[in-house]
Protein backbone atom coordinates (compact mmCIF):
# COMPACT_ATOMS: atom_id res chain seq x y z
CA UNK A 1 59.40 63.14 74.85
CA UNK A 2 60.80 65.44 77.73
CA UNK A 3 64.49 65.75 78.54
CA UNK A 4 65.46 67.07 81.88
CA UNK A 5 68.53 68.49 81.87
CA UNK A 6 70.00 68.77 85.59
CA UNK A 7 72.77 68.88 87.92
CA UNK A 8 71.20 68.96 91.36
CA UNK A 9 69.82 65.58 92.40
CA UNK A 10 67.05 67.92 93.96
CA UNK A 11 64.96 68.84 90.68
CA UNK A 12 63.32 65.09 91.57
CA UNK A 13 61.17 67.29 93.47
CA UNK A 14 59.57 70.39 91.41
CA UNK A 15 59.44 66.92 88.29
CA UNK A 16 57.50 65.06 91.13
CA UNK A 17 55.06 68.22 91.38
CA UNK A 18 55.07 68.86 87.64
CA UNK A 19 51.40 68.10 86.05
CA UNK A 20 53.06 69.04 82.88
CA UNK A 21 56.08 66.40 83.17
CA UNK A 22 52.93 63.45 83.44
CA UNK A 23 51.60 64.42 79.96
CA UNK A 24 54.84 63.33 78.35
CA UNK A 25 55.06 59.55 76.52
CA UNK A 26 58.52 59.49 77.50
CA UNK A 27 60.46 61.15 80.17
CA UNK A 28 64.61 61.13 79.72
CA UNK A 29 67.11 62.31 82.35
CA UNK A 30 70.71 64.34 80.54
CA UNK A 31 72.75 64.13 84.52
CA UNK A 32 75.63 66.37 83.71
CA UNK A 33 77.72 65.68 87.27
CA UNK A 34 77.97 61.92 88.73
CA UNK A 35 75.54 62.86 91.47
CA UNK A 36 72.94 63.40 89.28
CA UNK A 37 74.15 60.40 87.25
CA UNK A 38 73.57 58.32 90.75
CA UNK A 39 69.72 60.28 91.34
CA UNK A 40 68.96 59.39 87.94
CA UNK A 41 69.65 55.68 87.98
CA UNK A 42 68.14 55.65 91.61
CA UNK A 43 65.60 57.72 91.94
CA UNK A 44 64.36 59.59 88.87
CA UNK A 45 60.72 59.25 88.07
CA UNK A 46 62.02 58.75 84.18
CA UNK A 47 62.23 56.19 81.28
CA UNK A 48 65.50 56.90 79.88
CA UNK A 49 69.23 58.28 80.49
CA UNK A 50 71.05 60.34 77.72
CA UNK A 51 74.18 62.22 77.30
CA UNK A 52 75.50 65.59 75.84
CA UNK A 53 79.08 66.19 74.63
CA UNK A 54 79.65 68.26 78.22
CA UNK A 55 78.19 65.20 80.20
CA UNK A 56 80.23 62.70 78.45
CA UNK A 57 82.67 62.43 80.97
CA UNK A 58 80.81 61.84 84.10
CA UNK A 59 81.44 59.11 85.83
CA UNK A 60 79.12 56.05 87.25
CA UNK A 61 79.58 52.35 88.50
CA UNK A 62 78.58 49.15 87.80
CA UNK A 63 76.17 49.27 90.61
CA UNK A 64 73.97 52.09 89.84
CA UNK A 65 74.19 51.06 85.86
CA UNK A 66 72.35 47.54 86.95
CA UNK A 67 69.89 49.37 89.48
CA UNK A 68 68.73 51.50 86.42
CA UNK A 69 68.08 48.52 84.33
CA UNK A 70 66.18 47.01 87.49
CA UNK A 71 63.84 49.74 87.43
CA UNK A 72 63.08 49.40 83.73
CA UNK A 73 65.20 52.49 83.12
CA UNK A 74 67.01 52.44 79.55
CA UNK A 75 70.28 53.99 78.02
CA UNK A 76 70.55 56.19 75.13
CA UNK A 77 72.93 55.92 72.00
CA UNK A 78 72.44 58.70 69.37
CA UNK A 79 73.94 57.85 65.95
CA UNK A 80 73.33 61.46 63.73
CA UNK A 81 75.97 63.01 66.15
CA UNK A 82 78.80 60.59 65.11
CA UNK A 83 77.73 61.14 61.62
CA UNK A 84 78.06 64.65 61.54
CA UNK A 85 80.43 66.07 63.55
CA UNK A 86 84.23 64.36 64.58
CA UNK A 87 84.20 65.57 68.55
CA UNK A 88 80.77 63.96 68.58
CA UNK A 89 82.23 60.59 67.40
CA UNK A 90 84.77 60.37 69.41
CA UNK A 91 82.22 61.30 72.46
CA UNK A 92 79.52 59.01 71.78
CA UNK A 93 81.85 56.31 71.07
CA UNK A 94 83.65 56.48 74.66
CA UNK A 95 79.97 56.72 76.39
CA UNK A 96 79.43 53.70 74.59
CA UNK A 97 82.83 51.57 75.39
CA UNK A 98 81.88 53.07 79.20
CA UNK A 99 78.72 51.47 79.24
CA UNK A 100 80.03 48.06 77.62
CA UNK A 101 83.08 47.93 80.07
CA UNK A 102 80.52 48.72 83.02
CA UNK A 103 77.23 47.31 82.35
CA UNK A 104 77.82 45.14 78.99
CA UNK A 105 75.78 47.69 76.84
CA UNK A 106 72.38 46.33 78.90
CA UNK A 107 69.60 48.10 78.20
CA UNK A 108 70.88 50.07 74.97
CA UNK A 109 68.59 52.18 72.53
CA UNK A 110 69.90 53.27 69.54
CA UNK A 111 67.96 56.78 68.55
CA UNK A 112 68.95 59.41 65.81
CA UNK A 113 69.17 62.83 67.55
CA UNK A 114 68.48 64.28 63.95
CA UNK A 115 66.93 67.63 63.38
CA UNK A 116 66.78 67.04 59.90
CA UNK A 117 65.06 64.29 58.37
CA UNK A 118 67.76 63.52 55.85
CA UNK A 119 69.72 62.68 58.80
CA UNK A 120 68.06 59.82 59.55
CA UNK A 121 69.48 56.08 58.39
CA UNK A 122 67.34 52.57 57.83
CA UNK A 123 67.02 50.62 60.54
CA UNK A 124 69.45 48.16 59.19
CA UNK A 125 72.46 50.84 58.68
CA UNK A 126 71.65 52.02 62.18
CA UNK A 127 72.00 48.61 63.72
CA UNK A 128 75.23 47.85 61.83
CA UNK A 129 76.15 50.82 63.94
CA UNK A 130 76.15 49.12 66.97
CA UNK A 131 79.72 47.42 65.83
CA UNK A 132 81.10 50.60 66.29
CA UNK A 133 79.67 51.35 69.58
CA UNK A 134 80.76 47.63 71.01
CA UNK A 135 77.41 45.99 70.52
CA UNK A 136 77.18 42.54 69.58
CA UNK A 137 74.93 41.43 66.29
CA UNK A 138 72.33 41.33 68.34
CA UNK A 139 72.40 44.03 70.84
CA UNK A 140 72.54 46.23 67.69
CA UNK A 141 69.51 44.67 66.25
CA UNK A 142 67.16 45.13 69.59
CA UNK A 143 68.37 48.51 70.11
CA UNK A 144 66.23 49.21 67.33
CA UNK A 145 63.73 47.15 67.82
CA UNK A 146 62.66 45.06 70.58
CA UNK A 147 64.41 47.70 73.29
CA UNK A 148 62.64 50.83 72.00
CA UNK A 149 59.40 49.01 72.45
CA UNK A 150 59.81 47.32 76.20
CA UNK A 151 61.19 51.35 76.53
CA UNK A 152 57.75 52.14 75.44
CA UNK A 153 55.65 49.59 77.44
CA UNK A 154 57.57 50.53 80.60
CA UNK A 155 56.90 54.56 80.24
CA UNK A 156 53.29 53.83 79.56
CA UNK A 157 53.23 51.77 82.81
CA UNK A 158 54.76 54.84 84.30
CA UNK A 159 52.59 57.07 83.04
CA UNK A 160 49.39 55.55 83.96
CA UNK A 161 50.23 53.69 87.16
CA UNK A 162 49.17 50.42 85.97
CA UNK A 163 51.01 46.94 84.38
CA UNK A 164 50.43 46.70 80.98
CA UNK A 165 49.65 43.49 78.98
CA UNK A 166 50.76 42.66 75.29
CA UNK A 167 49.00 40.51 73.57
CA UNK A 168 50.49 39.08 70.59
CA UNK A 169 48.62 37.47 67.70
CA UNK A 170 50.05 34.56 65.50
CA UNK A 171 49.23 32.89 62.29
CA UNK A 172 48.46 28.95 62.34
CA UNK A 173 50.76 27.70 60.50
CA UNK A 174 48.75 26.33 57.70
CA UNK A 175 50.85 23.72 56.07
CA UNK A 176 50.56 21.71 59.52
CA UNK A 177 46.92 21.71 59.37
CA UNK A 178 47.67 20.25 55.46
CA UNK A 179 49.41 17.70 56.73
CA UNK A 180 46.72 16.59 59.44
CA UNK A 181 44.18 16.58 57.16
CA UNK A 182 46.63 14.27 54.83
CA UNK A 183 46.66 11.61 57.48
CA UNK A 184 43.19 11.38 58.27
CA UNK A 185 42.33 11.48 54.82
CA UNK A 186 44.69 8.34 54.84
CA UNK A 187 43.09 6.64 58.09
CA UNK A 188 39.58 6.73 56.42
CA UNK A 189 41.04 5.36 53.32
CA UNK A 190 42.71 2.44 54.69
CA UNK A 191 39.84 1.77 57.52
CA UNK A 192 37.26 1.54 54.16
CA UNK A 193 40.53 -0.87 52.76
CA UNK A 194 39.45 -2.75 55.68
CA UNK A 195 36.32 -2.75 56.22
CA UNK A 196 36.09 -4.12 52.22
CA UNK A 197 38.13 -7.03 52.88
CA UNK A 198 36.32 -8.22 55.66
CA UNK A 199 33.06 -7.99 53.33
CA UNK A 200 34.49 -9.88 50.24
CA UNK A 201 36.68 -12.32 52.66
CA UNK A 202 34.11 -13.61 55.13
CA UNK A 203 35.37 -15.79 58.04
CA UNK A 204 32.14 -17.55 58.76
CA UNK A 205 32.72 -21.19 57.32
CA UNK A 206 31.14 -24.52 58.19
CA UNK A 207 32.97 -27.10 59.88
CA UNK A 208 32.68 -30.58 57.75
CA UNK A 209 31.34 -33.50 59.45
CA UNK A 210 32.93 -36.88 58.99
């Protein structure tokens, strides 16, 4: 992952030009003024949108927030800062009431931030996070899960040029196949029933003549 820190909208260019920038997995924008904010959602050649404590104040609207998530472009919550230090809280928690109040917390990855590994929390503590940052039960859930990998998908798209396909493999449910077996197994056995009646029961009788 590469973070581009910038304030001038024009850095698009020399990141453009950049053969290092392509060998990246993911590419994430930090805008610290609200016209960078604006290039970032518009414009940027990234994959994802974070925030320092000095850029937690910038302001955006409703209608770059939505063109962002248009072009598969995702937002970034970081939970170790909240943990650790109290003007972090406070910070992360008003970027994340921002982007409720503005774009209903669309598009939402929860990440750690940690340099240290101890730092890091279960999946399940991290999504019970996402009460505290205004996400729903399940907004908290798919910002560790399900968003982090379409955030994946769509930087490997990026990266190569190309749509990518997921295939997804599923087990036959095996007690179904049990019970179709069951009821053939019960067709032949009542056909035989048949059959065996018709043999011991013949219908061919002779008519008496008076």
């Amino acid at each position: 992952r590469l973070t581009v820190i910038y304030s001038d909208p024009s850095v698009s260019h020399a990141c453009n030009r950049s053969a290092v920038i392509k060998k990246y997995h993911i590419v994430a924008a930090l805008p610290t003024t609200e016209s960078a904010f604006q290039h970032s959602c518009q414009t940027f050649q990234g994959d994802l949108i974070t925030y320092n404590i000095s850029s937690i104040r910038t302001r955006f609207s409703r209608k770059f927030y939505y063109m962002a998530i248009r072009r598969n472009i995702f937002f970034e919550l970081k939970y170790t800062p909240t943990i650790l230090d109290a003007n972090e809280r406070r910070a992360t928690i008003a970027k994340a009431q921002q982007y409720h109040m503005i774009g209903k917390s669309k598009g939402i990855i929860i990440s750690s931030g940690a340099t240290d590994r101890f730092h890091i929390r279960s999946a399940y503590d991290v999504a019970c996070l996402g009460f505290i940052f205004g996400l729903t039960e399940e907004q908290g859930r798919a910002g560790v899960s399900s968003m982090c990998k379409k955030l994946l998908i769509a930087a490997e798209s990026r990266r190569l040029g190309r749509t990518p396909v997921v295939v997804r493999y599923e087990d036959i449910d095996s007690s179904s196949d049990d019970d179709d077996e069951e009821e053939e197994e019960e067709e032949d056995v009542e056909m035989k029933k048949r059959k065996n009646s018709v043999i011991e029961n013949p219908v061919n009788k002779k008519a008496k003549i008076n």
